[in-house]
C-alpha atoms as a PDB file:
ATOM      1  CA  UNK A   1     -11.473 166.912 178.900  1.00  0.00           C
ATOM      2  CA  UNK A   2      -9.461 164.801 181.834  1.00  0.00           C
ATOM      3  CA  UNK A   3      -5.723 166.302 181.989  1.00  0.00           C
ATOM      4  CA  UNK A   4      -3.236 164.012 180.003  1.00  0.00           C
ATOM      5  CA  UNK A   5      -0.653 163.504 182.949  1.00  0.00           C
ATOM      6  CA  UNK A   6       2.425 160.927 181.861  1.00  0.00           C
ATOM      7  CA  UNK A   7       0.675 158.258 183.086  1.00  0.00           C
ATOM      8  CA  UNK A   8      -2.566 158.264 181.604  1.00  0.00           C
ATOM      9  CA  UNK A   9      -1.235 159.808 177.677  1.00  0.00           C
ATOM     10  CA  UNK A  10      -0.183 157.642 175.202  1.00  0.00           C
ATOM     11  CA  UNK A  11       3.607 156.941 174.869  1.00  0.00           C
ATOM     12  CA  UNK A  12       5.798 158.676 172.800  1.00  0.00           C
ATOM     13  CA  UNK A  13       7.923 157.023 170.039  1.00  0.00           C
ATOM     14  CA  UNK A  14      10.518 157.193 172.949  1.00  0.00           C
ATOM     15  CA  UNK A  15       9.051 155.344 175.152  1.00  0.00           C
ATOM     16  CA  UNK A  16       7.847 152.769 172.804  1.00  0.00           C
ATOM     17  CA  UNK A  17      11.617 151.757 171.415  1.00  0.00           C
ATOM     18  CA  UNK A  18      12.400 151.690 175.296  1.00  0.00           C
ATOM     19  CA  UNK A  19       9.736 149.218 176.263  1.00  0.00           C
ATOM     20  CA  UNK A  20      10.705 147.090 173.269  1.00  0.00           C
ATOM     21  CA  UNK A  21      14.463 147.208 174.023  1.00  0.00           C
ATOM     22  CA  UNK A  22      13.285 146.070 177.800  1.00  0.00           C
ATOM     23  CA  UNK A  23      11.368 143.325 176.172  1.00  0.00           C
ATOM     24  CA  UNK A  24      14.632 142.079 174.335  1.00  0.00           C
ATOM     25  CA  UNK A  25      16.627 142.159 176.963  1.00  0.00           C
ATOM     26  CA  UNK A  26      14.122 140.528 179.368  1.00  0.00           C
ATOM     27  CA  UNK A  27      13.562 137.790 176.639  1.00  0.00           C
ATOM     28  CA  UNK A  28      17.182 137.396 176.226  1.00  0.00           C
ATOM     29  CA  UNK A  29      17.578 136.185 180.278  1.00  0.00           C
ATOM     30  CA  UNK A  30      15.142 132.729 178.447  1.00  0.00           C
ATOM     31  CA  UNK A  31      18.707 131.940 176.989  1.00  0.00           C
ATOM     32  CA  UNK A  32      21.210 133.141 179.417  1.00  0.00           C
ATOM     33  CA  UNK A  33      19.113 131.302 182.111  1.00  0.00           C
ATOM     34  CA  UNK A  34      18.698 128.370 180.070  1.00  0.00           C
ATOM     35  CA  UNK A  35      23.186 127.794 180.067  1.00  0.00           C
ATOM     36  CA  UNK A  36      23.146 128.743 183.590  1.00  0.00           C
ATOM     37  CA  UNK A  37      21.109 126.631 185.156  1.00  0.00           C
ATOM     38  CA  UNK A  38      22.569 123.520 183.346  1.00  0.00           C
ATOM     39  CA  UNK A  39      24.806 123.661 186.066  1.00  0.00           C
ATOM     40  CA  UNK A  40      23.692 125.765 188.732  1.00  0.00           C
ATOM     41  CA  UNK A  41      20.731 125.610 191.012  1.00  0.00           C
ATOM     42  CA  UNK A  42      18.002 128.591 190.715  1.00  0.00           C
ATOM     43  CA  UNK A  43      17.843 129.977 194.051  1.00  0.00           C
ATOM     44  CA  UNK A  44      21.517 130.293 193.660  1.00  0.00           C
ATOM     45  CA  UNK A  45      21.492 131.837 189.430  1.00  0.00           C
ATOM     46  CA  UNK A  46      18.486 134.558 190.548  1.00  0.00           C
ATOM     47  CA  UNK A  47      20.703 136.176 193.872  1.00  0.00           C
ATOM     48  CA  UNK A  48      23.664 135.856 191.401  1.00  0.00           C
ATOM     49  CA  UNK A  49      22.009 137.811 188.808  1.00  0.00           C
ATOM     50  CA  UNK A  50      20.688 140.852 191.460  1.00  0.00           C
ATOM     51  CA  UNK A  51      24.031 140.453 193.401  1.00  0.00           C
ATOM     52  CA  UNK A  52      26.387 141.362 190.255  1.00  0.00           C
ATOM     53  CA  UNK A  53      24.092 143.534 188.371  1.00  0.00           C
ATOM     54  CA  UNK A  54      24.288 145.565 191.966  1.00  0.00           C
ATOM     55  CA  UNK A  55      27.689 145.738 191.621  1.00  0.00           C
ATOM     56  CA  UNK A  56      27.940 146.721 188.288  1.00  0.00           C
ATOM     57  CA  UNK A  57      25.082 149.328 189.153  1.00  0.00           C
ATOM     58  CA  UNK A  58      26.916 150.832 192.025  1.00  0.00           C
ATOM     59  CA  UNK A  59      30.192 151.255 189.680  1.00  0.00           C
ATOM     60  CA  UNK A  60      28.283 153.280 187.449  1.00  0.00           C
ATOM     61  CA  UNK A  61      26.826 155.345 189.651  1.00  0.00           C
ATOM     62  CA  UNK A  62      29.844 155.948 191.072  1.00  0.00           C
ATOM     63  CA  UNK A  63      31.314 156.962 187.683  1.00  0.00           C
ATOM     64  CA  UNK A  64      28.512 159.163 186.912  1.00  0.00           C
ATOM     65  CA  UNK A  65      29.164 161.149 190.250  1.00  0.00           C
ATOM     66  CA  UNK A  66      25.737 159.869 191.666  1.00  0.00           C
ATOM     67  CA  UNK A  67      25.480 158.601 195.216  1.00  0.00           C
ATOM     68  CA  UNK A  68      22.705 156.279 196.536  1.00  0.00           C
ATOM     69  CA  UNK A  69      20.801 158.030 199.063  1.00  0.00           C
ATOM     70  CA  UNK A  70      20.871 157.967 202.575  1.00  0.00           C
ATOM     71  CA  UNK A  71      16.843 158.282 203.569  1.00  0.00           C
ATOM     72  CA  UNK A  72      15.318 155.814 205.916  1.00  0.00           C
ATOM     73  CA  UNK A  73      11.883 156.168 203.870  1.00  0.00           C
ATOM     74  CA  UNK A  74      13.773 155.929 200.374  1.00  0.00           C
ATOM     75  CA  UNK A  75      15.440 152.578 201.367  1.00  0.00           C
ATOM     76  CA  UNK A  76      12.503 151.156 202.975  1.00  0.00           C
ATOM     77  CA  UNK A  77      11.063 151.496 199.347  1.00  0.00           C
ATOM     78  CA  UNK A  78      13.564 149.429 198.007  1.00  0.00           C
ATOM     79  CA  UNK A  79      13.070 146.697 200.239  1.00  0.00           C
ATOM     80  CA  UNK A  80       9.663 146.909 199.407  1.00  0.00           C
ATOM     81  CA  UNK A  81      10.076 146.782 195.619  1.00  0.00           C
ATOM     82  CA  UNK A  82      12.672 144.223 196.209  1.00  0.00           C
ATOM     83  CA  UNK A  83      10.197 141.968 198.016  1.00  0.00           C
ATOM     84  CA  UNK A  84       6.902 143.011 195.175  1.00  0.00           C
ATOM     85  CA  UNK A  85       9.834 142.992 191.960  1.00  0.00           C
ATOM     86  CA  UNK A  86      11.744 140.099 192.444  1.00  0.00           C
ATOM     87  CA  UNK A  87      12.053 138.028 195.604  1.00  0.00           C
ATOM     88  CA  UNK A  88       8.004 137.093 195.770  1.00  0.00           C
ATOM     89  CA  UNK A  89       7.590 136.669 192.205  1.00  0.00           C
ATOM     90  CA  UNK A  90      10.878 134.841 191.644  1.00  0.00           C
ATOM     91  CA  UNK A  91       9.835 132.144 194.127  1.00  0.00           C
ATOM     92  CA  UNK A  92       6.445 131.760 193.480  1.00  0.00           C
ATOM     93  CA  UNK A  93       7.228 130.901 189.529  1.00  0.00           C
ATOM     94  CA  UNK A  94      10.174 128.717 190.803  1.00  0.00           C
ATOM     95  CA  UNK A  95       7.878 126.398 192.941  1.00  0.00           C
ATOM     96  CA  UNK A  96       5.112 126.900 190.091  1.00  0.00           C
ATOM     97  CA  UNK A  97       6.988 125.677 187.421  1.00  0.00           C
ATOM     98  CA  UNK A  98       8.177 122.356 189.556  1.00  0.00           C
ATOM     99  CA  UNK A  99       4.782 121.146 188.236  1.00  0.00           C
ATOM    100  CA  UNK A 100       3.707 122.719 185.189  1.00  0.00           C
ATOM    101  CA  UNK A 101       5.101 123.498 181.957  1.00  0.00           C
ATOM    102  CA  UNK A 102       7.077 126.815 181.043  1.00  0.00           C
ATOM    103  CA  UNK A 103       4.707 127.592 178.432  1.00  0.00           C
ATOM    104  CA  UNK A 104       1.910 127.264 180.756  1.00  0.00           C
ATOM    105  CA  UNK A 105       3.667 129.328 183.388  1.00  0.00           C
ATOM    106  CA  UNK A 106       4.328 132.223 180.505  1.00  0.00           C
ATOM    107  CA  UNK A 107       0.747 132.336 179.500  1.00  0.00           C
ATOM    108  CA  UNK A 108      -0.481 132.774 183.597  1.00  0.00           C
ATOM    109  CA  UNK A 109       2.754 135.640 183.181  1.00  0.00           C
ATOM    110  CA  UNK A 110       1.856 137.297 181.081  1.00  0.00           C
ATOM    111  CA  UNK A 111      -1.428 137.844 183.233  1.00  0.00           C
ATOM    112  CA  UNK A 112       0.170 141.389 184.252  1.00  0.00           C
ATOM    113  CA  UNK A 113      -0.816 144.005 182.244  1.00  0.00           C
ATOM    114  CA  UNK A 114      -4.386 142.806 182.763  1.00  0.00           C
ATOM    115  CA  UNK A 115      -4.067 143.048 186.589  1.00  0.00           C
ATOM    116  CA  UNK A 116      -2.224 146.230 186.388  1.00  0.00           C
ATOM    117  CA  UNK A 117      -4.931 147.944 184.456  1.00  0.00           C
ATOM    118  CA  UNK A 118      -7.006 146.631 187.301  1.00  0.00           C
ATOM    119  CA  UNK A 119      -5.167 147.541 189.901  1.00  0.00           C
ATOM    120  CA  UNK A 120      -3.989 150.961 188.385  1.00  0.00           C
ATOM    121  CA  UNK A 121      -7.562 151.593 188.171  1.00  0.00           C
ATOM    122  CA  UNK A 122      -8.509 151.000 191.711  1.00  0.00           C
ATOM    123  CA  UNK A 123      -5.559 152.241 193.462  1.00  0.00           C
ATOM    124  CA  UNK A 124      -4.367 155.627 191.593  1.00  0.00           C
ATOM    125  CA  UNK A 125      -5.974 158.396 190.364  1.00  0.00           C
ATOM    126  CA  UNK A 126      -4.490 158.865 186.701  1.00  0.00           C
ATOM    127  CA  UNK A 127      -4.279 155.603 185.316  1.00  0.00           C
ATOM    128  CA  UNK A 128      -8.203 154.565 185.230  1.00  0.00           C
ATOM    129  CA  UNK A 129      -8.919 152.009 182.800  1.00  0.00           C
ATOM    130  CA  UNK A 130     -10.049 152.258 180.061  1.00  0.00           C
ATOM    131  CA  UNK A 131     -12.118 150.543 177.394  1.00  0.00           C
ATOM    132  CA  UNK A 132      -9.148 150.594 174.731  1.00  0.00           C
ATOM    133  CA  UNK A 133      -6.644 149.822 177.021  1.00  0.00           C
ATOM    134  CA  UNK A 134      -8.742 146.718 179.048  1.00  0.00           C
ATOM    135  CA  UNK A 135      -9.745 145.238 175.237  1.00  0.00           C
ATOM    136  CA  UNK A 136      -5.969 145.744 174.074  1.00  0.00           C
ATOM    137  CA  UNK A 137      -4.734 143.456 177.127  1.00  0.00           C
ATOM    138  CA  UNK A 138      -7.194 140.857 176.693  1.00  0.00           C
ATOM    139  CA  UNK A 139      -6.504 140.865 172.820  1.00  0.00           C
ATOM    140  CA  UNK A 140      -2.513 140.248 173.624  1.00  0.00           C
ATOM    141  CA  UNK A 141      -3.240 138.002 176.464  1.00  0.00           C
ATOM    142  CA  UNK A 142      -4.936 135.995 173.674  1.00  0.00           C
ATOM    143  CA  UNK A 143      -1.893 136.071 171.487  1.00  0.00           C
ATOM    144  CA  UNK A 144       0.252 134.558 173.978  1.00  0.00           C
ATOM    145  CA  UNK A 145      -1.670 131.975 174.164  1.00  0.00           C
ATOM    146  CA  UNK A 146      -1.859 131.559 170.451  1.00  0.00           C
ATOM    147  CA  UNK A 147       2.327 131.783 170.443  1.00  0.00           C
ATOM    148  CA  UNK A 148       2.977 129.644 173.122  1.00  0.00           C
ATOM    149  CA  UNK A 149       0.324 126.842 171.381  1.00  0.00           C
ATOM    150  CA  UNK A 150      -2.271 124.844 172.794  1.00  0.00           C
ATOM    151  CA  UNK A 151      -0.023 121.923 174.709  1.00  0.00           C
ATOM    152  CA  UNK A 152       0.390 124.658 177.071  1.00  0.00           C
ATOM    153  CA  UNK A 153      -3.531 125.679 177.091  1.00  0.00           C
ATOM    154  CA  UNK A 154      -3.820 121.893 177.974  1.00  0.00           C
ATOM    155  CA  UNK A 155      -1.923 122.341 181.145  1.00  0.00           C
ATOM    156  CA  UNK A 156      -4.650 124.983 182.508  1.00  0.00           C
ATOM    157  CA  UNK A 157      -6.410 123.455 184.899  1.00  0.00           C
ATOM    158  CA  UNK A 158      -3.954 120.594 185.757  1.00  0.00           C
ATOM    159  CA  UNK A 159      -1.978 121.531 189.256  1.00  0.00           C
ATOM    160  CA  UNK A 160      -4.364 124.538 190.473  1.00  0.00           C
ATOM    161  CA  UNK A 161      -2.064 125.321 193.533  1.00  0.00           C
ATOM    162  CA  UNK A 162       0.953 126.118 191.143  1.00  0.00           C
ATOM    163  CA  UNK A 163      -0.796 128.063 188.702  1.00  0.00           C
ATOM    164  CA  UNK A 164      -2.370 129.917 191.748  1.00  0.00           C
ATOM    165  CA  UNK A 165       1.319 131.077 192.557  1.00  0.00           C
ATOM    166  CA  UNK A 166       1.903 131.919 188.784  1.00  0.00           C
ATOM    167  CA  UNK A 167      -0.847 133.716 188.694  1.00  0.00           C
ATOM    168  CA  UNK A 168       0.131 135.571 192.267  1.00  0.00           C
ATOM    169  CA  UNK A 169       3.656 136.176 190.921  1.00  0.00           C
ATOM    170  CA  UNK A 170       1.759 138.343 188.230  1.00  0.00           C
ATOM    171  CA  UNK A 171      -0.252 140.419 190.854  1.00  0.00           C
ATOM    172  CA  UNK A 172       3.198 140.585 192.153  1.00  0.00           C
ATOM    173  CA  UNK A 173       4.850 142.273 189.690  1.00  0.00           C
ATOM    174  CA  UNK A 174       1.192 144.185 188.700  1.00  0.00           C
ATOM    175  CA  UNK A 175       1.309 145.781 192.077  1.00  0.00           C
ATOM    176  CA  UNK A 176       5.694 146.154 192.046  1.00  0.00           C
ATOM    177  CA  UNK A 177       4.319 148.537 189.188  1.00  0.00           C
ATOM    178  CA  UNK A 178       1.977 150.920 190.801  1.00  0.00           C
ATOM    179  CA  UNK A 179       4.146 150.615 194.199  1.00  0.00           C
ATOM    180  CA  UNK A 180       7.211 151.802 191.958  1.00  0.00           C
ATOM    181  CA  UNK A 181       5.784 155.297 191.278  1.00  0.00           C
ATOM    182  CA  UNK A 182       6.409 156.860 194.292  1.00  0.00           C
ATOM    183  CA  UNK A 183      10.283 156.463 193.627  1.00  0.00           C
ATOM    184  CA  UNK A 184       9.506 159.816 191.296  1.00  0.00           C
ATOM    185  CA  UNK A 185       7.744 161.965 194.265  1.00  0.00           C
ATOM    186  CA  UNK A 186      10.608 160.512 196.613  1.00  0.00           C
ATOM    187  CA  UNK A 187      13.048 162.138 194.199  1.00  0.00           C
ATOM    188  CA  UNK A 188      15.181 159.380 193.416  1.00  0.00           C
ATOM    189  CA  UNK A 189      17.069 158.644 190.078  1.00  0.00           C
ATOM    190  CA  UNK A 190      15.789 155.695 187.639  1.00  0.00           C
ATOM    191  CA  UNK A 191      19.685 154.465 188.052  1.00  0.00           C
ATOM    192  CA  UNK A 192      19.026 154.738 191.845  1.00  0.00           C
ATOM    193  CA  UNK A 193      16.156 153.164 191.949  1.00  0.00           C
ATOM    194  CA  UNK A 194      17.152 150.073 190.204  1.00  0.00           C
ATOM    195  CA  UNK A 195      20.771 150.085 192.348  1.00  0.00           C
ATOM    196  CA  UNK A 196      18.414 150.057 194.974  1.00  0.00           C
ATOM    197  CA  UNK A 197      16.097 147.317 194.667  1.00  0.00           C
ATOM    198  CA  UNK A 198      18.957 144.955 192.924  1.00  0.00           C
ATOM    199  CA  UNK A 199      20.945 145.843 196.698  1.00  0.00           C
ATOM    200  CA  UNK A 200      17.421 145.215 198.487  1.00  0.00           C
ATOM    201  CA  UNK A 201      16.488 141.728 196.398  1.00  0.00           C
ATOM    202  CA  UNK A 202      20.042 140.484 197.498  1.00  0.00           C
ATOM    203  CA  UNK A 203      19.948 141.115 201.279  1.00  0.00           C
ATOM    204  CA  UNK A 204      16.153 139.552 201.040  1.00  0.00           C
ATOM    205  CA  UNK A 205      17.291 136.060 198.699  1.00  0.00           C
ATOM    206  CA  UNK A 206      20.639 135.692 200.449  1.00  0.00           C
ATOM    207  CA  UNK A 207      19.546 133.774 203.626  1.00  0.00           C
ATOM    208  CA  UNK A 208      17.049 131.770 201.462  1.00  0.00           C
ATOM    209  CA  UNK A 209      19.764 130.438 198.883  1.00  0.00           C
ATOM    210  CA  UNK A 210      21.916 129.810 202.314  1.00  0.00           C
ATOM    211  CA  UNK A 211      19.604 127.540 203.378  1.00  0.00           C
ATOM    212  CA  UNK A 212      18.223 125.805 200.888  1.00  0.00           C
ATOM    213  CA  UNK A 213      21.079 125.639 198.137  1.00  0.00           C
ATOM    214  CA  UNK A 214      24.184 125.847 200.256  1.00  0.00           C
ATOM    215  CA  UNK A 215      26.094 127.307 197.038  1.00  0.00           C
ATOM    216  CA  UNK A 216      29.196 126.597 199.564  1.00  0.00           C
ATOM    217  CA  UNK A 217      28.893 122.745 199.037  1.00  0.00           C
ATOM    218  CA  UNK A 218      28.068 123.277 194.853  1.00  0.00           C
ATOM    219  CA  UNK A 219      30.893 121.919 192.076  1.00  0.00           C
ATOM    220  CA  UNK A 220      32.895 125.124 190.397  1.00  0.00           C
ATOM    221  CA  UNK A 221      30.756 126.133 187.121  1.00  0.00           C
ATOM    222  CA  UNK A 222      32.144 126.120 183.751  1.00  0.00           C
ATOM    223  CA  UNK A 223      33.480 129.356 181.912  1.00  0.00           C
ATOM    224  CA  UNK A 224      29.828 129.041 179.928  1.00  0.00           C
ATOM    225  CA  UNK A 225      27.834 129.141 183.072  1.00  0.00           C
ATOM    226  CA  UNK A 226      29.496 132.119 184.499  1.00  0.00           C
ATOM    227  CA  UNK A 227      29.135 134.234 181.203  1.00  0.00           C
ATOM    228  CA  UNK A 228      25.556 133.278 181.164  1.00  0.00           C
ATOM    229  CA  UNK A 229      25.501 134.319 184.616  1.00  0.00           C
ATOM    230  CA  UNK A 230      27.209 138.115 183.679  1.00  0.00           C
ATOM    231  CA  UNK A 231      25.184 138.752 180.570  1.00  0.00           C
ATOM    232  CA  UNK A 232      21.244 137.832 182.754  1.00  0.00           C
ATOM    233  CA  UNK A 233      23.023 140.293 185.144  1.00  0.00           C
ATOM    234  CA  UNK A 234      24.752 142.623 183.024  1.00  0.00           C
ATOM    235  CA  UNK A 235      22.271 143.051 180.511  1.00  0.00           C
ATOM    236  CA  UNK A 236      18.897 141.262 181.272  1.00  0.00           C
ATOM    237  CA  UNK A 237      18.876 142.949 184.786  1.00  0.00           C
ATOM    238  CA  UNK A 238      21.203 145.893 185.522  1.00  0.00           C
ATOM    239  CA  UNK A 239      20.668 147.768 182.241  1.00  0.00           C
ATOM    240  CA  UNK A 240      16.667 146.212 182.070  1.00  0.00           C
ATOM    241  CA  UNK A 241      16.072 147.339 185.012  1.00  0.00           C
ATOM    242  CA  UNK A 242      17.418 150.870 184.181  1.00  0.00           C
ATOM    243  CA  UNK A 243      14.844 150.781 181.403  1.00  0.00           C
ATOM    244  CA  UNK A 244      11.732 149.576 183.322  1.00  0.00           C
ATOM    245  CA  UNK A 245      12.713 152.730 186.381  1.00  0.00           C
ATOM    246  CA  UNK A 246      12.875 155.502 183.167  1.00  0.00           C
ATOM    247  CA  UNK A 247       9.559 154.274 181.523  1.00  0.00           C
ATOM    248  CA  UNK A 248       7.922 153.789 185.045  1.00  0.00           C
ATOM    249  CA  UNK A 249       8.865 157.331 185.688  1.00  0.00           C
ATOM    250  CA  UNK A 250       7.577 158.713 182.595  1.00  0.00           C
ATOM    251  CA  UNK A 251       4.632 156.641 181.421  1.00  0.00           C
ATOM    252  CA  UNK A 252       3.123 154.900 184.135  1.00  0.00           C
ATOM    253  CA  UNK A 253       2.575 151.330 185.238  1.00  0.00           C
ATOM    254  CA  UNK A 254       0.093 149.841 183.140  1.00  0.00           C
ATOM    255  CA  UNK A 255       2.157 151.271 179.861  1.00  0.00           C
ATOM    256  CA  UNK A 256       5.512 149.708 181.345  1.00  0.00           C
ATOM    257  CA  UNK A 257       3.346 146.266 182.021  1.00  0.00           C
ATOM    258  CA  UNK A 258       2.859 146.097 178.715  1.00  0.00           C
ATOM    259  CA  UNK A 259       6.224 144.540 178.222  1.00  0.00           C
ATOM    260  CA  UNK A 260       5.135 141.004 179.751  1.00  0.00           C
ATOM    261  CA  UNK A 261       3.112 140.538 176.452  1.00  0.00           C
ATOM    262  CA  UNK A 262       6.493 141.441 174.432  1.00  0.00           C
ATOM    263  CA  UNK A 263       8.631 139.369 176.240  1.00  0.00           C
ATOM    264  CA  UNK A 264       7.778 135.798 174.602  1.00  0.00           C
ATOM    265  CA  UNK A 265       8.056 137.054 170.763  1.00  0.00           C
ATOM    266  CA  UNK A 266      11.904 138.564 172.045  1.00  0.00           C
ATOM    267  CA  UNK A 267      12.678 135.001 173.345  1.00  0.00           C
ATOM    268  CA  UNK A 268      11.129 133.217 170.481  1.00  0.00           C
ATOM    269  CA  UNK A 269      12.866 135.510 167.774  1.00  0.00           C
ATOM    270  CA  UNK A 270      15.692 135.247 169.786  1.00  0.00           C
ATOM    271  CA  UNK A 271      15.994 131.572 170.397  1.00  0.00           C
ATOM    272  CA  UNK A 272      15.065 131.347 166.417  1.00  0.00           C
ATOM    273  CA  UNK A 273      18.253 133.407 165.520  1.00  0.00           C
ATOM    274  CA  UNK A 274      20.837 131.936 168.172  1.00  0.00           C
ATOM    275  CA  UNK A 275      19.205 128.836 169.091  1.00  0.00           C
ATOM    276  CA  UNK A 276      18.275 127.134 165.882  1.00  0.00           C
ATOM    277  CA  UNK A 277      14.357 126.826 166.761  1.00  0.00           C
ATOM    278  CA  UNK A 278      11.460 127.010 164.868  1.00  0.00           C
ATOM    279  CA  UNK A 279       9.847 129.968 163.907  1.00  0.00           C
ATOM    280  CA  UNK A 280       6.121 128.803 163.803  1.00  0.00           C
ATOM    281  CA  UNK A 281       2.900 130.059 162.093  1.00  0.00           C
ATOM    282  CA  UNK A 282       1.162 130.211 165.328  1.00  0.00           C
ATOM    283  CA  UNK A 283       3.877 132.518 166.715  1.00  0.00           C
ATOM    284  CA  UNK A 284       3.625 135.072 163.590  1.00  0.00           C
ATOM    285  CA  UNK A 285      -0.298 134.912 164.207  1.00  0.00           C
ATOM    286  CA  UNK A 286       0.297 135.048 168.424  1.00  0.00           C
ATOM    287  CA  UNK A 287       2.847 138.086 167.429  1.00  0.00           C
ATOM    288  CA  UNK A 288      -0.005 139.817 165.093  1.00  0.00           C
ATOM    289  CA  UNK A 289      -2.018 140.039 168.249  1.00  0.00           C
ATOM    290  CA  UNK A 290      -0.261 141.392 170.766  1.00  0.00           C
ATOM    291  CA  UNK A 291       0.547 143.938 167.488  1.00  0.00           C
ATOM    292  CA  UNK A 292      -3.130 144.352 166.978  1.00  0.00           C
ATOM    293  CA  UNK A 293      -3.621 144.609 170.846  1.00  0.00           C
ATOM    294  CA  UNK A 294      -0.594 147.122 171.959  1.00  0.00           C
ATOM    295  CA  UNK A 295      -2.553 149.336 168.911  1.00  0.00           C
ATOM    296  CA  UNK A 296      -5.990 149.155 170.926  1.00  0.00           C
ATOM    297  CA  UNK A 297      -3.998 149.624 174.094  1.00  0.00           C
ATOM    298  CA  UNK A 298      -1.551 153.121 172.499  1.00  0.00           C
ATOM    299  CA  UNK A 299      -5.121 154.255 171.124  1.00  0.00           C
ATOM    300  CA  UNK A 300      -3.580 156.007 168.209  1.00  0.00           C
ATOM    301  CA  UNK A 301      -3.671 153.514 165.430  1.00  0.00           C
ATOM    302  CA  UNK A 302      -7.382 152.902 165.942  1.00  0.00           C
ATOM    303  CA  UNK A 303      -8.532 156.908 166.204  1.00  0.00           C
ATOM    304  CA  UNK A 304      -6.590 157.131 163.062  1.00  0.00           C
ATOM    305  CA  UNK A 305      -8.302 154.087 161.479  1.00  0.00           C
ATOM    306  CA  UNK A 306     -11.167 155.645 162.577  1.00  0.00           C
ATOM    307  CA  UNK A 307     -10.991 159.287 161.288  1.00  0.00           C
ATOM    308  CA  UNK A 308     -10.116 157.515 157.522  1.00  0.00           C
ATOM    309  CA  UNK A 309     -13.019 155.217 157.632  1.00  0.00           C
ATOM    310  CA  UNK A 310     -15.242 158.384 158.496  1.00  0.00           C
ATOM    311  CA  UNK A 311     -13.723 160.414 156.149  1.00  0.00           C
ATOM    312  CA  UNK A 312     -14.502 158.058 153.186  1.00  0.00           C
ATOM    313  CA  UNK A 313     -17.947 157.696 154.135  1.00  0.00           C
ATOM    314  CA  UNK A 314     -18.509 161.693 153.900  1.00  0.00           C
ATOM    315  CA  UNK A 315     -16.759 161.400 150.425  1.00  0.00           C
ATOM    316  CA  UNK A 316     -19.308 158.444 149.262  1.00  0.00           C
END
């Protein structure tokens, strides 16, 4: 019987109430984003959401009597997880969504979890896939799609580059995952580890916004533009990204994946409660999916499905 090491065990209730408050606050930056960039560019909104939330990260390390640390090797991980995290994916959506649809570019998205499993599989030793955890991917890659509705299924296949660098912003953040577990041999801090990569992200997208955006020569935003600009930092990354370090540190990378597929029912249930929008029958269906396939992926539901069915067959 193969050792059950945090990465390769199912998550505990813990874990699962962290993923899905990473998932709300994640879907939550669809709305914050969506007042911000009515009047900012978004080169400009993305280094303005790592820049503050790295600022509001140092502060409370700083109140919690932690210090960043000072290793060559640890901070060369940063910039790496900077570059895999947020600068390369960031960009490549940005230029892929010039010519395709958001829904389209959420569907290629939420790609992830099934190249992480991949991934996971050939590059570490404890998270091999699995058959439960390959068929639970597919089955909640298949409810996005259902959610997000078949306009956006249309757009497949129109403008292959950009959905090439959708679908590479996903291997992006599929290998961000796996590279992110060495921040636990290296000894640093969840809290650390996301000061660290908000600080890295910054120093990589500042000369890009400098030169393309020139925020210098950009009008003064309105009072609703700059909250919308705290709260994606504040909450959608500073505190997310807290939450994405802990589970990566405790249940692995294809587990903390997983949250890609939750992401689109937080921003639909939240754009339903504080938006006004529709709730849809395809998104309760797309949401019984990704239900039915985070089950297949946890493992427990179905063994327990499984051990009742068997048991009333003995008792026929």
């Amino acid at each position: 019987m193969p050792l059950l090491t945090p990465a390769n065990r199912p998550m505990t209730g813990r874990e699962w109430v962290m993923l899905l408050a990473l998932a709300t606050v994640w879907g939550g930056s669809f709305f914050f984003n969506s007042v911000a960039l009515r009047e900012l560019p978004v080169l400009t909104v993305v280094l303005a959401r790592v820049a503050l939330a790295a600022i509001l990260l140092l502060a409370l390390l700083r109140l919690r009597g932690e210090r960043m640390p000072q290793d060559r090797r640890v901070w060369a991980a940063f910039l790496g997880m900077g570059l895999l995290n947020n600068a390369i994916p960031f960009t490549l959506i940005v230029w892929g969504q010039q010519h395709i649809t958001s829904g389209a570019a959420s569907i290629l998205n939420a790609s992830t979890p099934f190249f992480g499993v991949l991934l996971a599989h050939l590059l570490t030793q404890d998270e091999q896939m699995s058959r439960g955890k390959l068929s639970g991917v597919l089955i909640g890659f298949a409810g996005v799609a259902v959610m997000i509705g078949t306009g956006a299924l249309r757009d497949l296949g129109v403008h292959v580059a950009a959905q090439i660098l959708c679908l590479l912003a996903a291997v992006s953040y599929a290998v961000a995952g796996i590279f992110g577990r060495r921040f636990r041999t290296l000894g640093v801090s969840p809290m650390s580890t996301a000061t660290g990569q908000v600080i890295a992200s910054s120093l990589i997208l500042l000369p890009l916004v400098m030169v393309v955006d020139q925020p210098w020569t950009l009008p003064v935003p309105g009072w609703r533009s700059i909250g919308a600009v705290i709260g994606v930092a504040a909450i959608s990354t500073a505190f997310a990204y807290t939450l994405y370090f802990r589970i990566l540190s405790t249940a692995g990378a294809t587990n903390l994946l997983l949250v890609t597929l939750l992401v689109p029912i937080s921003a639909i249930l939240l754009g339903t409660l504080f938006l006004g929008e529709a709730l849809l029958a395809r998104h309760i269906w797309g949401m019984a999916l990704i239900g039915a396939g985070l089950c297949a992926v946890d493992g427990r539901p179905v063994k327990h499905l499984r051990t009742v069915v068997t048991r009333r067959r003995r008792s026929v």
